[in-house]
C-alpha atoms as a PDB file:
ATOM      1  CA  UNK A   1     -22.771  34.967  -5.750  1.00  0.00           C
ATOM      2  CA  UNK A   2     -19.773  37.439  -5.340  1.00  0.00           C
ATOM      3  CA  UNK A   3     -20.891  37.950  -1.487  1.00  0.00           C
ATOM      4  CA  UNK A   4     -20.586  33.770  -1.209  1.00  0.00           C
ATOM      5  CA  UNK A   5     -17.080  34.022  -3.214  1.00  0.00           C
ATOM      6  CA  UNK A   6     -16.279  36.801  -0.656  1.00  0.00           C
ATOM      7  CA  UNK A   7     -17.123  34.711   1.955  1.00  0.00           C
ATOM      8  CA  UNK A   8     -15.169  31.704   1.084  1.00  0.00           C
ATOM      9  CA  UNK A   9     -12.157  33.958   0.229  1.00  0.00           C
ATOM     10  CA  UNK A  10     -12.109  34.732   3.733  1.00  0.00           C
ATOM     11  CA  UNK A  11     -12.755  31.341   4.843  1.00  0.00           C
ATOM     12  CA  UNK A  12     -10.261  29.635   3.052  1.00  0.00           C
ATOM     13  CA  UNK A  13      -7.654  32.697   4.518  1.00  0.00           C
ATOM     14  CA  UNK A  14      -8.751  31.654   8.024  1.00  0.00           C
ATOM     15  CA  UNK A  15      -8.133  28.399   7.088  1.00  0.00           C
ATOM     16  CA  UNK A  16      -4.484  28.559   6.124  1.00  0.00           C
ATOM     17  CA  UNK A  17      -3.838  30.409   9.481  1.00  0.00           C
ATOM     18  CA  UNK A  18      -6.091  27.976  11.677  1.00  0.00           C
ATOM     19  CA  UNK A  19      -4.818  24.225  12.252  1.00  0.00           C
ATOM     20  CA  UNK A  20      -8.763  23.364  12.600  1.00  0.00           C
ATOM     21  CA  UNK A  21     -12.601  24.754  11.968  1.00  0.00           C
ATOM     22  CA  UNK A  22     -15.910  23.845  12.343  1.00  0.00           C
ATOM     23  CA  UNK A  23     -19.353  24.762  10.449  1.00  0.00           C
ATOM     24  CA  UNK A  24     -22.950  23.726  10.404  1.00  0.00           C
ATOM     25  CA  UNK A  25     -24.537  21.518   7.615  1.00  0.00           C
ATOM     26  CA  UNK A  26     -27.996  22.064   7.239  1.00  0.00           C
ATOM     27  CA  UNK A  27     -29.609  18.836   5.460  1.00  0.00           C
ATOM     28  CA  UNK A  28     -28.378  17.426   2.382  1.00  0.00           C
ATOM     29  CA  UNK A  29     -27.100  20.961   1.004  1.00  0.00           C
ATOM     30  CA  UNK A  30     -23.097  20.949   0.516  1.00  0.00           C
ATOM     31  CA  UNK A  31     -21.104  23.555   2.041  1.00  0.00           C
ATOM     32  CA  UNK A  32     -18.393  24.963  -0.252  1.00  0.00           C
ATOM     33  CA  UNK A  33     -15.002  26.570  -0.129  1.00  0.00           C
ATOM     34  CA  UNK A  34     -12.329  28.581  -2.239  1.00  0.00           C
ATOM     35  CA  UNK A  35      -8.660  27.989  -1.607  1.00  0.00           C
ATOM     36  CA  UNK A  36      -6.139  29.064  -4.243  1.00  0.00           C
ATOM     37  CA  UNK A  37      -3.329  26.585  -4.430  1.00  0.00           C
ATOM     38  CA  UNK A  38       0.070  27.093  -6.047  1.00  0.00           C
ATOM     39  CA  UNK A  39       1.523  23.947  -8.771  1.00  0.00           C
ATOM     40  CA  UNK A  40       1.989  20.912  -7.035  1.00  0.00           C
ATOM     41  CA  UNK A  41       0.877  21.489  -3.738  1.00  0.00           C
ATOM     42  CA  UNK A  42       0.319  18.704  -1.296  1.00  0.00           C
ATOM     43  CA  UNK A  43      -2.737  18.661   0.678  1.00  0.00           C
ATOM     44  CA  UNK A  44      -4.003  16.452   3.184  1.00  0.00           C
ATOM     45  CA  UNK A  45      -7.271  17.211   5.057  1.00  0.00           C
ATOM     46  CA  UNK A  46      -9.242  15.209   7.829  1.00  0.00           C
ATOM     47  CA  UNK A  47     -12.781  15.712   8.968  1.00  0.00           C
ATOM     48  CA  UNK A  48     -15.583  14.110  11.320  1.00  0.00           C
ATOM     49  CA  UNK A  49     -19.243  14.614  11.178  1.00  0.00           C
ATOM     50  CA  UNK A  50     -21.440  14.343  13.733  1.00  0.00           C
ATOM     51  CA  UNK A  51     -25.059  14.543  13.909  1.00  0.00           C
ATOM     52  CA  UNK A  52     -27.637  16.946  16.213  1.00  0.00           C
ATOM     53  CA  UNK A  53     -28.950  14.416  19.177  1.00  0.00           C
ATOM     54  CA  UNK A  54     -32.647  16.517  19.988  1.00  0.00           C
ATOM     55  CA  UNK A  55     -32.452  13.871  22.845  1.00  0.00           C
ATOM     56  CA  UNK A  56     -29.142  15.001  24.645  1.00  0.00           C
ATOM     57  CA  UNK A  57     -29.596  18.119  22.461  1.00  0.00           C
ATOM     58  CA  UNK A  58     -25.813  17.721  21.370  1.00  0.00           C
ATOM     59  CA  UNK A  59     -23.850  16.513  18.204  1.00  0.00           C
ATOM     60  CA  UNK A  60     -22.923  12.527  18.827  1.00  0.00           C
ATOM     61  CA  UNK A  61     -21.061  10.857  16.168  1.00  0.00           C
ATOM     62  CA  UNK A  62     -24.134   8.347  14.351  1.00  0.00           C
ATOM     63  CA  UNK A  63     -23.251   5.542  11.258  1.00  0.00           C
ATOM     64  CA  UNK A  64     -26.714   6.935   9.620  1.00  0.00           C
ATOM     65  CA  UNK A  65     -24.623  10.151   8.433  1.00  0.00           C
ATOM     66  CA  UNK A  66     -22.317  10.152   5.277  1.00  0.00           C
ATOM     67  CA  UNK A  67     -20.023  12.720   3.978  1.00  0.00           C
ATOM     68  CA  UNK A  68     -19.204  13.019   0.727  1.00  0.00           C
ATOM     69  CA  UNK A  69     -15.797  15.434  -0.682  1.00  0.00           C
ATOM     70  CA  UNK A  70     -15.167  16.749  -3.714  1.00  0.00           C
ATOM     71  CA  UNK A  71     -12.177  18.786  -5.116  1.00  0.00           C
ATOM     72  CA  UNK A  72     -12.777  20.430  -8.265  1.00  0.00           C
ATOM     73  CA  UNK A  73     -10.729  22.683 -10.201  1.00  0.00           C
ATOM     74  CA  UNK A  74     -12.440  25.854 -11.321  1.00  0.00           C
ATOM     75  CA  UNK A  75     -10.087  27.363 -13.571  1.00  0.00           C
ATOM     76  CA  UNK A  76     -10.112  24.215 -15.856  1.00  0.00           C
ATOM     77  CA  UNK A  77     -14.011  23.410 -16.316  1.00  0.00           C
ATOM     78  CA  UNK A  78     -14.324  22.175 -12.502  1.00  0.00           C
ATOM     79  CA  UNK A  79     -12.390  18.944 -13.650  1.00  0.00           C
ATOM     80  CA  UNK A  80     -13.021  16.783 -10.278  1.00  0.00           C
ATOM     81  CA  UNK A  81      -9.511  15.647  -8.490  1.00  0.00           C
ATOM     82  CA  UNK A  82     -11.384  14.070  -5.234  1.00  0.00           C
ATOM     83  CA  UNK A  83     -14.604  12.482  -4.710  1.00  0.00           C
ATOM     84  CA  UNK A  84     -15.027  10.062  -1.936  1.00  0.00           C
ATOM     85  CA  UNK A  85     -18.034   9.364   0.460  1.00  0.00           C
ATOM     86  CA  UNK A  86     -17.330   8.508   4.030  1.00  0.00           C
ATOM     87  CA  UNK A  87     -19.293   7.632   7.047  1.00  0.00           C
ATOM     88  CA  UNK A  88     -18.983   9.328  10.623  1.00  0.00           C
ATOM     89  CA  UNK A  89     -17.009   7.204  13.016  1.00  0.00           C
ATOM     90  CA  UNK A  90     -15.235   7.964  15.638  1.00  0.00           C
ATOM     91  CA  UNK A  91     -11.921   8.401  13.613  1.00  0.00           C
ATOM     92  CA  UNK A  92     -11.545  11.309  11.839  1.00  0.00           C
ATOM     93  CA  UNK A  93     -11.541  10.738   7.627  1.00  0.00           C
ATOM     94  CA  UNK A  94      -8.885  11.771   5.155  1.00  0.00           C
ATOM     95  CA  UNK A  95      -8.560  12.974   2.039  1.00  0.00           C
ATOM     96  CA  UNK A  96      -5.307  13.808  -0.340  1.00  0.00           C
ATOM     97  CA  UNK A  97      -4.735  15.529  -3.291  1.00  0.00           C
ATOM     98  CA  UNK A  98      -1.647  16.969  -5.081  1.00  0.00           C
ATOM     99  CA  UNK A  99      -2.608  20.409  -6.535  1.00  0.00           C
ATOM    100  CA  UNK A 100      -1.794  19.259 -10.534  1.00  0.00           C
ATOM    101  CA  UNK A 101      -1.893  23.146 -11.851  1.00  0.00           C
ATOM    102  CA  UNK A 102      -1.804  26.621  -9.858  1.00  0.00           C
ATOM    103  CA  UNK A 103      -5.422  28.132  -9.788  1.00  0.00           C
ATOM    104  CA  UNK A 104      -8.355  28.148  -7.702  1.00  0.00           C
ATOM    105  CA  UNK A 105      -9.776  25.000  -6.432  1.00  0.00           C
ATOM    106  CA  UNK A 106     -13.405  24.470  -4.965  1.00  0.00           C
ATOM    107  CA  UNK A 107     -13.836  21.914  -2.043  1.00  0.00           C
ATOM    108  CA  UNK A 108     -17.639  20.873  -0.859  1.00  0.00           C
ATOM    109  CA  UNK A 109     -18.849  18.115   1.785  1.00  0.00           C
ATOM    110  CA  UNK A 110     -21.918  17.002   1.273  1.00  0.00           C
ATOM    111  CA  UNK A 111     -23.770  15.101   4.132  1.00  0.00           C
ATOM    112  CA  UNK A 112     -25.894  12.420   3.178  1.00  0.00           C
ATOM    113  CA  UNK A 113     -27.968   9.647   4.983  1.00  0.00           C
ATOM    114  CA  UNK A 114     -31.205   9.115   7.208  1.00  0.00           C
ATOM    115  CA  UNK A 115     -29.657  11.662   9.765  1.00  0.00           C
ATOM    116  CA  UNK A 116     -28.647  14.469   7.756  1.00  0.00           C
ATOM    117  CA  UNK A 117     -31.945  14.304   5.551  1.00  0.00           C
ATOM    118  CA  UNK A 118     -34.301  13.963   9.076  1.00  0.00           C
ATOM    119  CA  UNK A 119     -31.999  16.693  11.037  1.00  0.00           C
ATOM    120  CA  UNK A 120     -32.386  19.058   7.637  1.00  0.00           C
ATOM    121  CA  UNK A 121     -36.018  18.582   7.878  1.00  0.00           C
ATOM    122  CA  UNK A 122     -36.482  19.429  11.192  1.00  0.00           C
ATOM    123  CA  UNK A 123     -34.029  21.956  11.553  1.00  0.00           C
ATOM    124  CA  UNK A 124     -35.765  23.794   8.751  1.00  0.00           C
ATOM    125  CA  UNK A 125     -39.088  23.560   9.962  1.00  0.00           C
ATOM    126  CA  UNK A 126     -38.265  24.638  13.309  1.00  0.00           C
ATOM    127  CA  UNK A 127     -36.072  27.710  12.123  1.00  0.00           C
ATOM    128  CA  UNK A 128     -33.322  26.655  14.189  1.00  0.00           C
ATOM    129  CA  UNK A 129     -29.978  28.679  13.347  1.00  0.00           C
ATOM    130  CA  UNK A 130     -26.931  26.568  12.351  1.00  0.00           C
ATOM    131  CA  UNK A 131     -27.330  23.167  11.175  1.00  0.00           C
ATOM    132  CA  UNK A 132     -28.296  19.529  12.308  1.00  0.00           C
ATOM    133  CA  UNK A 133     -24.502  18.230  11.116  1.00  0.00           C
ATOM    134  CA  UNK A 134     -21.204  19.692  12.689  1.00  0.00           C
ATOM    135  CA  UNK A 135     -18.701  19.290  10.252  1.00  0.00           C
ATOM    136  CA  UNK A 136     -14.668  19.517  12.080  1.00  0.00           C
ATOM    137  CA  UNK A 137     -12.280  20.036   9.186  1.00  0.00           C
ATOM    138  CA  UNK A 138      -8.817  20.299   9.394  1.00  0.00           C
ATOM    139  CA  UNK A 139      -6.624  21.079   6.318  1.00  0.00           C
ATOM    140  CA  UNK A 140      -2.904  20.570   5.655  1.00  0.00           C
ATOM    141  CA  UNK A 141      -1.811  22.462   2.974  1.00  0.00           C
ATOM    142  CA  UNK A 142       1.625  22.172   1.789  1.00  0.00           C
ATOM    143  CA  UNK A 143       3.050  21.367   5.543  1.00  0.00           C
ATOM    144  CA  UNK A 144       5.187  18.184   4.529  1.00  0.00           C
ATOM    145  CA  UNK A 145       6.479  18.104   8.299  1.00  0.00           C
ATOM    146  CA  UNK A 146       3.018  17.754   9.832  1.00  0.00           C
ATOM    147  CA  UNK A 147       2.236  15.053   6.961  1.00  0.00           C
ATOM    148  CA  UNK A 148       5.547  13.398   7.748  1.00  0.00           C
ATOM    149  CA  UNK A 149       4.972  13.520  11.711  1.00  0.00           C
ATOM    150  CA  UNK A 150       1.341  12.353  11.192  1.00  0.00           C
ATOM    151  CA  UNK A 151       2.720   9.288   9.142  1.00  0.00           C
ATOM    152  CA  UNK A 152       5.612   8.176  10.745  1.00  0.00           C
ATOM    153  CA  UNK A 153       4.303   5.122  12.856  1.00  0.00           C
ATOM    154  CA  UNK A 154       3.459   3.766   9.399  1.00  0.00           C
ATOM    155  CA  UNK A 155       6.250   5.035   7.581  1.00  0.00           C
ATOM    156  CA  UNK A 156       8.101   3.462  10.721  1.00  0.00           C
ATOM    157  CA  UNK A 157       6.344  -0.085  10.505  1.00  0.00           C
ATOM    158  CA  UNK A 158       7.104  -0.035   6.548  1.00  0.00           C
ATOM    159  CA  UNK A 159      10.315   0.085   7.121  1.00  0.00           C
ATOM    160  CA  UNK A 160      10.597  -2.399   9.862  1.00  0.00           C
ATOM    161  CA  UNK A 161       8.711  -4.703   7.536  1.00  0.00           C
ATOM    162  CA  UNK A 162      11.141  -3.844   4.786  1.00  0.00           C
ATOM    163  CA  UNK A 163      14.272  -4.667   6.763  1.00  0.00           C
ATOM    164  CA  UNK A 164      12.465  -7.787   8.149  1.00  0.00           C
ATOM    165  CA  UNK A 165      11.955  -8.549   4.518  1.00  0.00           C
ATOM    166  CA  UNK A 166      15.583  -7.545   3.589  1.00  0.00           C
ATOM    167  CA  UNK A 167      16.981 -10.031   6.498  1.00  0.00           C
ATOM    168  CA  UNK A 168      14.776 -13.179   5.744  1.00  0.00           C
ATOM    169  CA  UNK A 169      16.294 -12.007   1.829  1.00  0.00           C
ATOM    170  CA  UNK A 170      19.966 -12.119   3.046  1.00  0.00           C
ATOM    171  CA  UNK A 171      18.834 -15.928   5.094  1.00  0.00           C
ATOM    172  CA  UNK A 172      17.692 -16.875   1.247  1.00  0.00           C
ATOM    173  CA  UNK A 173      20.356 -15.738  -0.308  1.00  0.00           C
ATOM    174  CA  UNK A 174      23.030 -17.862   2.264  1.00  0.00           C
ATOM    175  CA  UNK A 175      21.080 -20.642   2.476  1.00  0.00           C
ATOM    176  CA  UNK A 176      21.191 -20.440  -1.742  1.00  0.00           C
ATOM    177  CA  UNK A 177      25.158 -20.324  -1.762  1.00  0.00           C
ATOM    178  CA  UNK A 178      25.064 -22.806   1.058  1.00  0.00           C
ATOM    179  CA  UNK A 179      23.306 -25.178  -1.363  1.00  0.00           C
ATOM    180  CA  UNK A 180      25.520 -24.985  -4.511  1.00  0.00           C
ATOM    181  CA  UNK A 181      28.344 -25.072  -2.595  1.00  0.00           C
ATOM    182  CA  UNK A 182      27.273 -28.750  -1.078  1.00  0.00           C
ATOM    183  CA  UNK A 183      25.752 -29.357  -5.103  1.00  0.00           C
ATOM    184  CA  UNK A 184      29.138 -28.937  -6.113  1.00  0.00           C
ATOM    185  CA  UNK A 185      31.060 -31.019  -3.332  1.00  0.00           C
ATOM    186  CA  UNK A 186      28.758 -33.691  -4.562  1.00  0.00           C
ATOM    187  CA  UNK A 187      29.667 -33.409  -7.934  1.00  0.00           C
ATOM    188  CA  UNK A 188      33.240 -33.379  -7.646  1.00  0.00           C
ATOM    189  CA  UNK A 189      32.763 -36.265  -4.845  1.00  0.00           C
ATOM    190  CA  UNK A 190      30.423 -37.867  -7.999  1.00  0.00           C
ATOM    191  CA  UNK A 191      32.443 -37.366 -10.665  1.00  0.00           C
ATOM    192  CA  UNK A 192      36.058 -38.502  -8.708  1.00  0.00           C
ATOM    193  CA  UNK A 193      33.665 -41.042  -7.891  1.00  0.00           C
ATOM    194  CA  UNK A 194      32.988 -41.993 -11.665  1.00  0.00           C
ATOM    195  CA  UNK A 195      36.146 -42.076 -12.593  1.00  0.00           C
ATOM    196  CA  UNK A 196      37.335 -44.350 -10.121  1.00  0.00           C
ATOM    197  CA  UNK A 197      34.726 -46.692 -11.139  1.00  0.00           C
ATOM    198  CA  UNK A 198      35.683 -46.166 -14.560  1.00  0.00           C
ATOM    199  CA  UNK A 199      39.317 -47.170 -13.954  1.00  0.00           C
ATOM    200  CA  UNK A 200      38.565 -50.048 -12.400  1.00  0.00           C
ATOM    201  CA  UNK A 201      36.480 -51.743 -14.674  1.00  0.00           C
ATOM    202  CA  UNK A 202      38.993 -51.194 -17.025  1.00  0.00           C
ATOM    203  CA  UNK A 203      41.834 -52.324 -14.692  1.00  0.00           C
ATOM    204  CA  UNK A 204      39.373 -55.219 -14.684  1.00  0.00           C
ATOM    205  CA  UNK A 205      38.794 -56.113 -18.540  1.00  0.00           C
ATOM    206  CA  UNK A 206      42.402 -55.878 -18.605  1.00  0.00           C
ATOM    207  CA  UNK A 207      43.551 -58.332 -15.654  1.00  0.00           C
ATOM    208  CA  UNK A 208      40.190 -60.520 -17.465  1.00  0.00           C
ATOM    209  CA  UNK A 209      41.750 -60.132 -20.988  1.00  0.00           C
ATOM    210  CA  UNK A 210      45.017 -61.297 -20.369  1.00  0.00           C
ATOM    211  CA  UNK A 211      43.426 -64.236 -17.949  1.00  0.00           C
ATOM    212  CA  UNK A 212      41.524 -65.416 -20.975  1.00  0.00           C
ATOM    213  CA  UNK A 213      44.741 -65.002 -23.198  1.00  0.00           C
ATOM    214  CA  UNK A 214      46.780 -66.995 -21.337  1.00  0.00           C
ATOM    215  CA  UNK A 215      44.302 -69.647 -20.462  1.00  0.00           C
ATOM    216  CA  UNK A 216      43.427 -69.736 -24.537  1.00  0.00           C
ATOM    217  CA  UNK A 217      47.342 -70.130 -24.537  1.00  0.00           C
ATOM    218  CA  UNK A 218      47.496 -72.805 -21.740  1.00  0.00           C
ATOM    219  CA  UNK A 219      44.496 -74.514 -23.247  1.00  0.00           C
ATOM    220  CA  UNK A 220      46.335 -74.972 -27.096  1.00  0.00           C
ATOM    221  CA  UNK A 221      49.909 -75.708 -25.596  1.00  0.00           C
ATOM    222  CA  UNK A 222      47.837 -78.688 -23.843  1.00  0.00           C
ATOM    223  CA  UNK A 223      45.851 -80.078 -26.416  1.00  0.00           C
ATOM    224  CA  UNK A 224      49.096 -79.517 -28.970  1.00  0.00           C
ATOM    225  CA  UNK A 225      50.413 -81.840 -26.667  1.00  0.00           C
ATOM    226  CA  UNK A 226      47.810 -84.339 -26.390  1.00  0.00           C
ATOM    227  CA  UNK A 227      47.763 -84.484 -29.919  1.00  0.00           C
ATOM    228  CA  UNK A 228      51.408 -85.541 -30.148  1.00  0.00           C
ATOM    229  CA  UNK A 229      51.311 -87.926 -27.550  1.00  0.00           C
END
């Protein structure tokens, strides 16, 4: 056990002076490393499987092969930060964690699938050194300008989608004041309106009033006079 601790000491140093590695997987057994990480440490690793071809007698990149990656921390009861399972394509596969506490953490890949378990088997029984997975990991630990340069297309296109969304915001946001100002020309043009109307109907009652008053007037003068005749 101390010999394997030993030996993933000195893998994990390799590691933080190496932009990339390689190792062998042999069947479904998980291959495990050390690295000591200080608080709140960013890491961001990528890897790609690919699986022993006895045809071509080389590693090809095959959909029947899984890896699975887990991040535990050892000094607090191996509580498990990462786990995710992901197949081999042609695009490498990430992983990210954010070191919570400073203290040693423990990362395995585990292969998985028809390949790894029939490559295991007949790696094993043919005593073939090495492994029937090749596992390419490469580990970016704490390097916030490799993360950043890695990211930027999208970090780019978020921000072009942002502005886009900012602009069509601003179009709103005129087309909003546009609007209330013509709601309240037609209000005052409704209201003036209104009151115009309102005058003139009582312009009219009037001019009607004093018709009727003076006819009512006209009409008893004439009948007065009727009367005395």
């Amino acid at each position: 056990m101390k010999s394997f601790l030993a030996a993933t000491l000195a893998l994990s140093s390799l590691l933080s002076s190496t932009q990339a590695l390689y190792f062998y997987l042999d069947g479904t057994a998980p291959k495990c490393f050390y690295e000591d990480l200080p608080k709140d440490t960013l890491v961001v690793g990528t890897y790609q499987a690919e699986a022993y071809n006895t045809q071509t007698q080389s590693y090809i990149v095959t959909s029947d092969l899984s890896i699975q990656v887990t991040v535990d921390e050892t000094f607090d009861n191996d509580h498990r930060v990462v786990t995710q399972t992901s197949p081999s394509s042609n695009t490498p596969s990430k992983f990210t964690f954010s070191a919570a506490d400073a203290g040693l953490h423990r990362l395995c890949f585990t292969p998985s699938g028809p390949a790894a378990v029939s490559l295991g088997g007949w790696f094993s029984a043919a005593g073939v050194t090495g492994g029937g997975v090749k596992l390419t990991v490469d580990l970016a630990i704490g390097e916030t300008s490799k993360i950043e340069s890695e990211d930027k297309s999208k970090i780019d296109s978020i921000v072009a989608k942002v502005r886009e969304l900012n602009g069509r915001l601003n179009d709103i946001r005129r087309e909003q004041v546009f609007q209330r100002e013509r709601e309240a020309e037609f209000r005052d043009q409704s209201e003036s309106t209104n009151s115009k109307i309102v005058r003139w109907t009582l312009i009219q009652l009037t001019v009607l009033a004093v018709t009727c008053a003076w006819q009512l007037s006209h009409l008893r003068s004439f009948f007065i006079k009727q009367k005395l005749t």
